[in-house]
Protein backbone atom coordinates (compact mmCIF):
# COMPACT_ATOMS: atom_id res chain seq x y z
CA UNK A 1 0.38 -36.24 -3.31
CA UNK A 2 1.75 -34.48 -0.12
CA UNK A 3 1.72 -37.17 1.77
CA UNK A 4 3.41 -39.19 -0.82
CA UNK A 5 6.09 -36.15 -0.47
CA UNK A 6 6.18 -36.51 3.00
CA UNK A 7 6.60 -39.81 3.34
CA UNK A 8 9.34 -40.18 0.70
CA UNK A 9 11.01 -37.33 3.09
CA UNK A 10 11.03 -39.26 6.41
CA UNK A 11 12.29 -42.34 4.60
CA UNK A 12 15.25 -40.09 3.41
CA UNK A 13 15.39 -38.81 6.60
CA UNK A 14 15.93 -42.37 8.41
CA UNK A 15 17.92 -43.75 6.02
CA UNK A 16 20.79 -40.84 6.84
CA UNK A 17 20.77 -41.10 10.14
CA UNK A 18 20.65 -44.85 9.90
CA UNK A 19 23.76 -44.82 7.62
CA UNK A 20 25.75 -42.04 10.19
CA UNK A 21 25.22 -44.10 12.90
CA UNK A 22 26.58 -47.66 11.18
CA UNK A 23 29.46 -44.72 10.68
CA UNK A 24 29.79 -44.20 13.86
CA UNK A 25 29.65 -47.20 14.98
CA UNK A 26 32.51 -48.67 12.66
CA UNK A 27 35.06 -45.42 13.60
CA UNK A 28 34.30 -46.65 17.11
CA UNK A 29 35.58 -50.51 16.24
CA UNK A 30 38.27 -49.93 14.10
CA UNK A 31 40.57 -49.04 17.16
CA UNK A 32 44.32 -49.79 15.82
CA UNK A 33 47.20 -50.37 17.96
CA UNK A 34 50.46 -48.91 17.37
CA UNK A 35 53.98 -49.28 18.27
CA UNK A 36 57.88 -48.25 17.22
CA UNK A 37 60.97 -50.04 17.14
CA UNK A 38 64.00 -47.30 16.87
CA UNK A 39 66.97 -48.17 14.52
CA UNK A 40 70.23 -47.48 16.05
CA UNK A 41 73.34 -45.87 14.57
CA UNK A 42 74.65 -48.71 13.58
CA UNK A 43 72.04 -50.32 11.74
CA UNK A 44 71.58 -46.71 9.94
CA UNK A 45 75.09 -46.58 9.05
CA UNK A 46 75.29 -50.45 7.75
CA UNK A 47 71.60 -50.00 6.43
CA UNK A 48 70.23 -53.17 7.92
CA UNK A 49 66.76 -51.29 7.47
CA UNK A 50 67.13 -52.50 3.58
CA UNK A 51 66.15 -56.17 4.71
CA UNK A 52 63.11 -54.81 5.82
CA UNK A 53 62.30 -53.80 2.25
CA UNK A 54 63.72 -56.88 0.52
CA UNK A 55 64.21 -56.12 -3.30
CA UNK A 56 61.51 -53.74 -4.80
CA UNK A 57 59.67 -54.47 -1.50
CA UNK A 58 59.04 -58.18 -1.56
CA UNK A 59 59.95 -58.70 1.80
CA UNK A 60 58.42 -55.56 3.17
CA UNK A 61 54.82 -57.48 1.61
CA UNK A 62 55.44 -60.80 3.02
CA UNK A 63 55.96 -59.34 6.59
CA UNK A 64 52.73 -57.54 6.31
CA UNK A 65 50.65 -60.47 4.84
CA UNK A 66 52.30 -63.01 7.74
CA UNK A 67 51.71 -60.55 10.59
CA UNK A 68 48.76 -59.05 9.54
CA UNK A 69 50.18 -55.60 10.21
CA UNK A 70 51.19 -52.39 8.66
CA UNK A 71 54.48 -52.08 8.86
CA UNK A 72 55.87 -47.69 7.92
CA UNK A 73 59.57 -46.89 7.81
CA UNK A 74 60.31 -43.36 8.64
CA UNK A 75 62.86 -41.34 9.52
CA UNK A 76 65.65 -39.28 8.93
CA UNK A 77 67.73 -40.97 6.60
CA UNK A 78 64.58 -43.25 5.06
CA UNK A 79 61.97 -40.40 4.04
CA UNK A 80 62.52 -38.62 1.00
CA UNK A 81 60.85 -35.41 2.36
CA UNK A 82 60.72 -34.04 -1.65
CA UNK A 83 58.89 -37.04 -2.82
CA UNK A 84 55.98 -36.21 -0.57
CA UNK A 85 54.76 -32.00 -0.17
CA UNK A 86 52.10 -33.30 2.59
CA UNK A 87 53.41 -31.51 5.78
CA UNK A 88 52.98 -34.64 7.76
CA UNK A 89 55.49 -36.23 5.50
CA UNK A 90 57.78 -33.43 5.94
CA UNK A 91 57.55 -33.69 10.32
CA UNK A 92 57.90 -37.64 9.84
CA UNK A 93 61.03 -37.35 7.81
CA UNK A 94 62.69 -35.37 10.89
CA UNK A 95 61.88 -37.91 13.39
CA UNK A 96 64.31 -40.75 14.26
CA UNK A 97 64.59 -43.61 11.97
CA UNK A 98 61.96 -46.14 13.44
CA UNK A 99 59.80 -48.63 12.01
CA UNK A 100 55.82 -48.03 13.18
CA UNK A 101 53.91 -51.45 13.23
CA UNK A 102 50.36 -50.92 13.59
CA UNK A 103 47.92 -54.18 14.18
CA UNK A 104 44.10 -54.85 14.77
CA UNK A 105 44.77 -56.21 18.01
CA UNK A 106 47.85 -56.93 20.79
CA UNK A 107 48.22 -60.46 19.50
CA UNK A 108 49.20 -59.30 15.74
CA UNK A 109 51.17 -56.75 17.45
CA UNK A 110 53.03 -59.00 19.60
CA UNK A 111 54.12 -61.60 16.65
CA UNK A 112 54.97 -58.72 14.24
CA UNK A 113 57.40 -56.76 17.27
């Protein structure tokens, strides 16, 4: 019966550190490329960001199912810093208006910029 016990232990044992490395190994993978596009004064003031969204955010979903990217609008002017009480909400909403596009890879990058 100790043996048995024993056994079942080293199984446990390998299947953790089996599973934390596949962990590891995916963090290591998933390498995501970023990249902003500021919004002048202009387009603030004549809120040409709005296409972006499209009408409850249709457009907004298109451009991220064509390009294959997410695509964040922040900002002064765009971020509601009351909606969200997360302090990294609040430092994004006092950066300039921008749009961040983040990708899998330069080439998803490239067609979404």
């Amino acid at each position: 019966m100790v043996l048995g016990e024993k056994r079942l232990n080293v199984i446990g044992e390998i299947g953790k550190m089996l599973h934390s490395h596949v962990e590891r190994t995916d963090a290591q993978n998933k390498k995501e490329i970023s990249h902003k596009i500021y919004f002048t004064q202009e387009q603030m003031a004549s809120g040409s960001w709005g296409a972006i969204l499209g009408a409850r955010g249709s457009v907004h979903q298109q451009l991220e199912k064509e390009t294959k990217c997410k695509i964040v609008l922040i900002g002064r002017g765009i971020t509601n810093p009351l909606k969200d009480t997360n302090a990294n909400a609040a430092a994004m909403a006092m950066e300039d208006p921008h749009a961040r596009i983040t990708a899998g890879n330069e080439h998803d990058l490239q067609v979404a910029a």
